[in-house]
C-alpha atoms as a PDB file:
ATOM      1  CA  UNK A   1     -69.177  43.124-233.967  1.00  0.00           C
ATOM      2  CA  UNK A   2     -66.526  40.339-234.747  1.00  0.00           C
ATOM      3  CA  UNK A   3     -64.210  41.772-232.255  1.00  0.00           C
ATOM      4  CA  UNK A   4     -67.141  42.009-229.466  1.00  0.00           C
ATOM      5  CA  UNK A   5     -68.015  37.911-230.185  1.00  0.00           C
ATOM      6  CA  UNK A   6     -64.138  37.081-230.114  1.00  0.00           C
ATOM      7  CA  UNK A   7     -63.575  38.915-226.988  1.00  0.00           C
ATOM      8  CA  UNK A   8     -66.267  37.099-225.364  1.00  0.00           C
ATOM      9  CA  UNK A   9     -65.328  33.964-226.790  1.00  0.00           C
ATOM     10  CA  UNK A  10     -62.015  34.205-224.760  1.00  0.00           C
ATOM     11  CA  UNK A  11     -63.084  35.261-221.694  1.00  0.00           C
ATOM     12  CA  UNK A  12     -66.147  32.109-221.931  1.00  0.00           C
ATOM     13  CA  UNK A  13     -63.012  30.054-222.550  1.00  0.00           C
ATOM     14  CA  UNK A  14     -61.064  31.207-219.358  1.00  0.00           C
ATOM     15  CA  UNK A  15     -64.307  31.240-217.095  1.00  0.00           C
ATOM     16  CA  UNK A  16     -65.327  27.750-218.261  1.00  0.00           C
ATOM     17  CA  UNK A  17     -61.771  26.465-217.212  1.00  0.00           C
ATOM     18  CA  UNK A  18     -61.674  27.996-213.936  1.00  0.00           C
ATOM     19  CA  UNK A  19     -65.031  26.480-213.283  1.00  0.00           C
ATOM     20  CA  UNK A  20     -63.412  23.095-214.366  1.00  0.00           C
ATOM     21  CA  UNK A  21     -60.197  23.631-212.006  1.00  0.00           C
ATOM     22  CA  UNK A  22     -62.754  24.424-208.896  1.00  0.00           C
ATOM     23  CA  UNK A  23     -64.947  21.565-209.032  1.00  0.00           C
ATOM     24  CA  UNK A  24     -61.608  19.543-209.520  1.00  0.00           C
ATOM     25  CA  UNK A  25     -60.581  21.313-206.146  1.00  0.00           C
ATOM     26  CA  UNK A  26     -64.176  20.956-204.583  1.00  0.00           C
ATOM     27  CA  UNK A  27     -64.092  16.685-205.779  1.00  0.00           C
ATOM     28  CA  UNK A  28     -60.940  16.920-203.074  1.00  0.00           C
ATOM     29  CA  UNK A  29     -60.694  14.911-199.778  1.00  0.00           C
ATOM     30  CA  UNK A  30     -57.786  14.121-197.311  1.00  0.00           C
ATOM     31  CA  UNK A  31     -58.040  10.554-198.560  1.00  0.00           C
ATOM     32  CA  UNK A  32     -57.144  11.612-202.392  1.00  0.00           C
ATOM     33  CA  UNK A  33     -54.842  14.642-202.088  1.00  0.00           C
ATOM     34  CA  UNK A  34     -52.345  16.233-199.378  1.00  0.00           C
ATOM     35  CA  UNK A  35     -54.972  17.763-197.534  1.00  0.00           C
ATOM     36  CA  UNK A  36     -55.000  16.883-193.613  1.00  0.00           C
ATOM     37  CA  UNK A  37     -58.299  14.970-192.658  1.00  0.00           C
ATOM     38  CA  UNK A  38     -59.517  17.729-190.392  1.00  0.00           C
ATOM     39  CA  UNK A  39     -59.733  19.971-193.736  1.00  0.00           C
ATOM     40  CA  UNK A  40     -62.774  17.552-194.603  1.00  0.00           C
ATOM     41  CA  UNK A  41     -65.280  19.269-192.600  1.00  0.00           C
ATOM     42  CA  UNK A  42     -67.859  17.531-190.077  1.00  0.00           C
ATOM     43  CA  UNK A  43     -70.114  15.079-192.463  1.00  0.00           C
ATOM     44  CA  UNK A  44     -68.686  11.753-192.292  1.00  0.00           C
ATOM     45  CA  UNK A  45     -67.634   9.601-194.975  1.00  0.00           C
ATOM     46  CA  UNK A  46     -69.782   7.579-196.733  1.00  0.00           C
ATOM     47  CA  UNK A  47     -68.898   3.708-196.443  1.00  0.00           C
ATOM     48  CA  UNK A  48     -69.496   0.921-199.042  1.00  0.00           C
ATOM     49  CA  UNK A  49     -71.603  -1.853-197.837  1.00  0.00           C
ATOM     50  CA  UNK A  50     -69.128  -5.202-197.817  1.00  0.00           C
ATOM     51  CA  UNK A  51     -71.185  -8.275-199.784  1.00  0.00           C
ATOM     52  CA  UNK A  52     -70.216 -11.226-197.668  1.00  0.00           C
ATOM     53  CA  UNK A  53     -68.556 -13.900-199.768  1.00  0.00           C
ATOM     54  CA  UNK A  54     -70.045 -17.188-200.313  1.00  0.00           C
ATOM     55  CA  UNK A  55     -68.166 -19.981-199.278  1.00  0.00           C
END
């Protein structure tokens, strides 16, 4: 039984950090990482709103 709950202890292990390393890949754009904008797919970015300054 010890072996069974150790051997699925690893492989938990290495599943839960592929899952990590994928949503690091999906988190991914052309504007942080190597990737050429047209990789980015058809939804436009998403643009802060500028707060005008007070002068």
């Amino acid at each position: 039984m010890r072996v069974v709950v150790a051997d699925l202890t690893a492989r938990l292990e290495l599943v839960l950090g592929r899952v990590a390393e994928l949503e690091a890949r999906l988190k991914q754009s052309s504007s942080n990482s190597s990737k050429p904008p047209s990789s980015d797919g058809l939804a436009k970015p998403v643009h802060r709103r500028r707060v005008p300054r007070r002068r």
